[in-house]
N, C-alpha and C. Protein backbone atom coordinates (compact mmCIF):
# COMPACT_ATOMS: atom_id res chain seq x y z
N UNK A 1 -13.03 -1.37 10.89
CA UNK A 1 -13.21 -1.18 9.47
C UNK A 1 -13.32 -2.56 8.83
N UNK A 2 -14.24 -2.68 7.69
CA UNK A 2 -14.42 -4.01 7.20
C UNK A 2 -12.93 -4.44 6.31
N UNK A 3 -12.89 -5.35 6.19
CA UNK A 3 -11.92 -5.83 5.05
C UNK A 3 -11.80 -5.29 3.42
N UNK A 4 -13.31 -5.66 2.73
CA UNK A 4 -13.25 -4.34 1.84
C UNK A 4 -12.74 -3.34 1.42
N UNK A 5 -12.88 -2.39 2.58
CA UNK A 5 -12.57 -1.07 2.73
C UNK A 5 -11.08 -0.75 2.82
N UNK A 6 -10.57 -2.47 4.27
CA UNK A 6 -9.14 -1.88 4.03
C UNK A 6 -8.19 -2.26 2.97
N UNK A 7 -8.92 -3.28 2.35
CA UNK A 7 -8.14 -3.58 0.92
C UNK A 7 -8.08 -2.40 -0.19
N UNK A 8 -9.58 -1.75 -0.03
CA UNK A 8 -9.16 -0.67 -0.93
C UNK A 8 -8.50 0.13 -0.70
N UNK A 9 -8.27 0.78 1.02
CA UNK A 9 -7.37 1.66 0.89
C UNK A 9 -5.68 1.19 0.70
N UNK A 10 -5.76 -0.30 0.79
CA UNK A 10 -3.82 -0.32 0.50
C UNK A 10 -4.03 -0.69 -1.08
N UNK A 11 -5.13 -1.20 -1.73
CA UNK A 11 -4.40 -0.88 -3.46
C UNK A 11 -4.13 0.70 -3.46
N UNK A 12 -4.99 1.90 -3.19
CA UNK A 12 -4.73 3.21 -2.87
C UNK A 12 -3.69 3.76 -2.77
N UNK A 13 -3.36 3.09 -1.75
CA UNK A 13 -1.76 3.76 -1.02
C UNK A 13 -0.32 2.94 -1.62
N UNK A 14 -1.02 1.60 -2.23
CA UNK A 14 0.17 0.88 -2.99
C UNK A 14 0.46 1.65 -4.07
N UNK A 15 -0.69 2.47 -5.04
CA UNK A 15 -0.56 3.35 -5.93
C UNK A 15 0.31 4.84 -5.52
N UNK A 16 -0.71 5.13 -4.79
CA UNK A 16 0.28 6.13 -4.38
C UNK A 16 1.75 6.32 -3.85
N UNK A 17 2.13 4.91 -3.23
CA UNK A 17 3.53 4.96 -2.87
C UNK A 17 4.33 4.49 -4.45
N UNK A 18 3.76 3.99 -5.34
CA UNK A 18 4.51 3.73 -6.64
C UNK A 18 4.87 4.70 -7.41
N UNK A 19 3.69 6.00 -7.42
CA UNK A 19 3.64 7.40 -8.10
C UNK A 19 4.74 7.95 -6.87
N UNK A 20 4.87 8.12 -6.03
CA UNK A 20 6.14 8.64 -5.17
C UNK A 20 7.36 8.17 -5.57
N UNK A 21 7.16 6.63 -5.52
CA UNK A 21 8.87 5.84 -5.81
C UNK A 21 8.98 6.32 -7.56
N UNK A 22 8.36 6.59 -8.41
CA UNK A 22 8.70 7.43 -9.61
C UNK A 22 8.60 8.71 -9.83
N UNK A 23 8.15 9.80 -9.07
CA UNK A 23 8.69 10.75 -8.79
C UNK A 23 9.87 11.46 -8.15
N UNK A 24 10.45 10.03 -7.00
CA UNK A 24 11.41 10.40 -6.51
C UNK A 24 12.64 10.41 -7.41
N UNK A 25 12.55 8.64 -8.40
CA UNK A 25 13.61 8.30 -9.51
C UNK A 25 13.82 9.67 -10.31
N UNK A 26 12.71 10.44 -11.11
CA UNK A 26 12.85 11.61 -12.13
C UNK A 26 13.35 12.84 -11.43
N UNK A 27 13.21 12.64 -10.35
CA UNK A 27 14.07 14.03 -9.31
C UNK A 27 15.53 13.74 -8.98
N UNK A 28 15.70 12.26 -9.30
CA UNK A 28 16.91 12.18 -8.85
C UNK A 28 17.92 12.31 -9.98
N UNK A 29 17.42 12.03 -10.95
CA UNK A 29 17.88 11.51 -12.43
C UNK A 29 17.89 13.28 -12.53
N UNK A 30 17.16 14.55 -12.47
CA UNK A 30 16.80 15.87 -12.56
C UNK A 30 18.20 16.49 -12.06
N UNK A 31 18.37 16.02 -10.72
CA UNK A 31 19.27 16.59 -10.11
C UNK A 31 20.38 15.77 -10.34
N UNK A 32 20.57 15.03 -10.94
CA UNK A 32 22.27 14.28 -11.14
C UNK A 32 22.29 15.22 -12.57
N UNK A 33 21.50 15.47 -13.15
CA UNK A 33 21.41 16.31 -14.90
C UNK A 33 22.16 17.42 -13.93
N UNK A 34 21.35 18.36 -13.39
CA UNK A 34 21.68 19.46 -13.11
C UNK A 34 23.11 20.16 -12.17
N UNK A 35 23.47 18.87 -11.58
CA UNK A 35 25.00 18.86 -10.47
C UNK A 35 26.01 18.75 -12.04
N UNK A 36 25.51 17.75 -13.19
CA UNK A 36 26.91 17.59 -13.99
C UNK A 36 26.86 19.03 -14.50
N UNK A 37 25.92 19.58 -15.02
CA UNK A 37 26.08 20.77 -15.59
C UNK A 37 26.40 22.11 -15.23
N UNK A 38 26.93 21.40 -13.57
CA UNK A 38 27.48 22.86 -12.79
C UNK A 38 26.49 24.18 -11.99
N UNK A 39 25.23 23.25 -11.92
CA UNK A 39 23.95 24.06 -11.33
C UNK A 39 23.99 23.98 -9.55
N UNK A 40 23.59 24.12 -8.76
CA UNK A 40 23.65 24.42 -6.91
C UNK A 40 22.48 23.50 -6.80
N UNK A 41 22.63 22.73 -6.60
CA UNK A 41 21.58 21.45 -6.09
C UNK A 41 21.30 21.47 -4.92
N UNK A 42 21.26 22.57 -4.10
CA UNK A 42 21.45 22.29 -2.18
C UNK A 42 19.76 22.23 -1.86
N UNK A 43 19.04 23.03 -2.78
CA UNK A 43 17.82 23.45 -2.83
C UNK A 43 17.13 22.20 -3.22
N UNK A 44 17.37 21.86 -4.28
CA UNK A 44 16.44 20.54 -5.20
C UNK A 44 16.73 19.17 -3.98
N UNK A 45 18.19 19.18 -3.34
CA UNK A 45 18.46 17.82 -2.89
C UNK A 45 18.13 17.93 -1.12
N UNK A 46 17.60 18.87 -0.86
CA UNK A 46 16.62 19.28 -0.01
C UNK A 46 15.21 18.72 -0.10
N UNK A 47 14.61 19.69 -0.94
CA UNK A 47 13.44 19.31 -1.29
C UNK A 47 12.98 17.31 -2.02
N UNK A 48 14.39 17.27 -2.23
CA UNK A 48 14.35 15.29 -2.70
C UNK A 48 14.41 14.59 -0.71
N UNK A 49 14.94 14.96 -0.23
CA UNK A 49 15.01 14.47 1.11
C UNK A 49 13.41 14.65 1.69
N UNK A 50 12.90 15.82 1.39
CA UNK A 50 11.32 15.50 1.83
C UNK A 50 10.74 14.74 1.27
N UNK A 51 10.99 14.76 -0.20
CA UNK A 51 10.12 13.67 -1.01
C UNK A 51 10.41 12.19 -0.56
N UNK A 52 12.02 12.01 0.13
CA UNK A 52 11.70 10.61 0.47
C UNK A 52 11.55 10.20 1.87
N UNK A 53 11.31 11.60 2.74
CA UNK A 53 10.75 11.25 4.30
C UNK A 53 9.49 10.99 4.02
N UNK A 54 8.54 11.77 2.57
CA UNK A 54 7.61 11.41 2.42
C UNK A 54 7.00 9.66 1.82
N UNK A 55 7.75 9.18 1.48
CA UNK A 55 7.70 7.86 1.00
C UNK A 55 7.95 7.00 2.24
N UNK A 56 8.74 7.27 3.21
CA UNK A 56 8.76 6.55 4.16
C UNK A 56 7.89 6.65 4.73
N UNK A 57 7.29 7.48 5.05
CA UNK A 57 6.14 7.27 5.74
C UNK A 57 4.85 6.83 4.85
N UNK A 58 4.73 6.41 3.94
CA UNK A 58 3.89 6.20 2.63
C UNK A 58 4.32 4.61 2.66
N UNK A 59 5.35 4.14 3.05
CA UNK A 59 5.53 2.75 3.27
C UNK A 59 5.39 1.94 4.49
N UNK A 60 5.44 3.02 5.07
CA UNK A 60 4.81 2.34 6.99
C UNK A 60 2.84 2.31 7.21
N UNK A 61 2.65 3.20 6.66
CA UNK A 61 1.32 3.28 5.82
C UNK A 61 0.85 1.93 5.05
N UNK A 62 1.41 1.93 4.07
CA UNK A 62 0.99 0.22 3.27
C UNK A 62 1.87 -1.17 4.31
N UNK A 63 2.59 -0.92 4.88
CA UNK A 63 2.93 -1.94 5.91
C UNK A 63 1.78 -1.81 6.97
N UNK A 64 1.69 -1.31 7.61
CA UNK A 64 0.20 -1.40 8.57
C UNK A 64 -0.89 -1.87 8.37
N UNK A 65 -1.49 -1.59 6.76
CA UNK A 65 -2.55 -1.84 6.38
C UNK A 65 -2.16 -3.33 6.13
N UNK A 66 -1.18 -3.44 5.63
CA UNK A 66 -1.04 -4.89 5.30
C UNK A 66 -1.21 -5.43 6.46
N UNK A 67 -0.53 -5.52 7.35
CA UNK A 67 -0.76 -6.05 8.77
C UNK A 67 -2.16 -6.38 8.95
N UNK A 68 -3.11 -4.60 9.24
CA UNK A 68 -4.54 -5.27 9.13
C UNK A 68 -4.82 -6.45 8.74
N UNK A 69 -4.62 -6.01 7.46
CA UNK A 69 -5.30 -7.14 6.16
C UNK A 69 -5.18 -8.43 6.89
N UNK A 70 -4.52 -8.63 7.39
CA UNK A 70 -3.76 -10.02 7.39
C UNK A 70 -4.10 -10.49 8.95
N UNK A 71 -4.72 -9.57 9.86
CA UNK A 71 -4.85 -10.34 11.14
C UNK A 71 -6.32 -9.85 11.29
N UNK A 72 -6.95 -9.65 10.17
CA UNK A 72 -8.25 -9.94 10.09
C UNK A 72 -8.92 -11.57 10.35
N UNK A 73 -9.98 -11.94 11.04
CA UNK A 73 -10.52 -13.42 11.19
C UNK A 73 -10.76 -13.70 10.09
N UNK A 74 -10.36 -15.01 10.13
CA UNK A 74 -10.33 -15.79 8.63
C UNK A 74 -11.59 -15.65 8.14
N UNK A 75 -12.80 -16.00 9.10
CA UNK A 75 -14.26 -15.78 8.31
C UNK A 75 -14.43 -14.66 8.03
N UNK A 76 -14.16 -13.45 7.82
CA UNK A 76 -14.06 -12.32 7.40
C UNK A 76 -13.25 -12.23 6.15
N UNK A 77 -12.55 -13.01 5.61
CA UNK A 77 -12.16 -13.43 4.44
C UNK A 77 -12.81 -13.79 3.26
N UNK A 78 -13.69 -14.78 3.95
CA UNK A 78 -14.48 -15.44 3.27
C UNK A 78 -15.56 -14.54 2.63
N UNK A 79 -15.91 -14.62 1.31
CA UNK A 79 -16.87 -14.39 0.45
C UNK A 79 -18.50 -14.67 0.77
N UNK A 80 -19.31 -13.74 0.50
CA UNK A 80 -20.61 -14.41 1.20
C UNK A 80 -21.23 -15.80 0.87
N UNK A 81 -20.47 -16.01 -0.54
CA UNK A 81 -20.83 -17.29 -1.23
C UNK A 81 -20.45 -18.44 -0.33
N UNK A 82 -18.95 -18.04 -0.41
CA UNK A 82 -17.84 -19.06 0.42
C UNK A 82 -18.48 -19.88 1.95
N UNK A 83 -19.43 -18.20 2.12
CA UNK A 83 -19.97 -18.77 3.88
C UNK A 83 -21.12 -19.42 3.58
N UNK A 84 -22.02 -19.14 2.85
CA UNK A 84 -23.35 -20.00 2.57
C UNK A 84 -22.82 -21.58 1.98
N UNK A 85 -22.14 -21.82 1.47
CA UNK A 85 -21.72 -23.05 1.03
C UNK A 85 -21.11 -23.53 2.31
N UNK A 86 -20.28 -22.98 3.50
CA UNK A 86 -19.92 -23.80 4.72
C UNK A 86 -20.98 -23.83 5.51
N UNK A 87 -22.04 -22.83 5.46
CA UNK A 87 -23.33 -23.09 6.37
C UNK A 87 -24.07 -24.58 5.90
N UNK A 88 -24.26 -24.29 4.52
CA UNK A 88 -24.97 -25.34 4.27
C UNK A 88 -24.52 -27.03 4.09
N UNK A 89 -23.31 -26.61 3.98
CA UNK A 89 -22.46 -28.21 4.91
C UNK A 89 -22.16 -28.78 5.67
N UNK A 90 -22.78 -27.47 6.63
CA UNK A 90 -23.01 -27.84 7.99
C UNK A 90 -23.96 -28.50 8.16
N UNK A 91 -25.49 -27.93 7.73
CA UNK A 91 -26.44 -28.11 7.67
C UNK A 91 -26.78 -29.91 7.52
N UNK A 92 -25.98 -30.07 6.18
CA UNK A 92 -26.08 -31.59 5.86
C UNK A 92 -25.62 -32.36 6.50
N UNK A 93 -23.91 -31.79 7.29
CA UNK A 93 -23.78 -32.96 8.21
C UNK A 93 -24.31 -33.09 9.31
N UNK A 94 -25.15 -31.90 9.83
CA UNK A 94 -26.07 -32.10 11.18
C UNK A 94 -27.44 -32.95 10.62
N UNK A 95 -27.52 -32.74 9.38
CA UNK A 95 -28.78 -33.72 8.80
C UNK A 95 -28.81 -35.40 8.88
N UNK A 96 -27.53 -35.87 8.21
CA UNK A 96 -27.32 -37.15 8.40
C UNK A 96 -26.75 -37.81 9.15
């Protein structure tokens, strides 16, 4: 996969793991409301334990990609501009 591509998918998944890590906060904040007021939380703090097996794995996800990202070849980094300007400095010092 090009670099591009995998950059877009970890802004993607950086989003998406942020919309998780604030869904998990309002479920938790939901269910501390609902334990003071004497409600059976066994159900909700269930269903919060999936929500954060689901984040863990939503963070091994953006850790990987990061990895990618990052042991991609450096000229694959580089901008097409970036490479035409080292070609052509090449060029000059094979010239003179």
């Amino acid at each position: 996969m090009d670099l591009q591509k995998e950059e877009q998918q970890l802004a993607k998944a950086e989003r998406d793991l942020q919309s998780t890590r604030e869904h998990i906060a309002r479920q938790r904040l939901l269910i501390e409301r609902l334990r003071r007021d004497g409600h059976n939380t066994a159900r909700s703090e269930q269903l919060l334990l999936t929500f954060e097996a689901c984040q863990a794995s939503q963070e091994s996800h953006v850790a990987l990609l990061q990895r990618e990202i990052k042991r991609q070849p450096q000229d694959d980094k580089l901008s097409e501009k970036a490479r035409i300007a080292i070609a052509d400095s090449h060029r000059q010092l094979s010239v003179d």
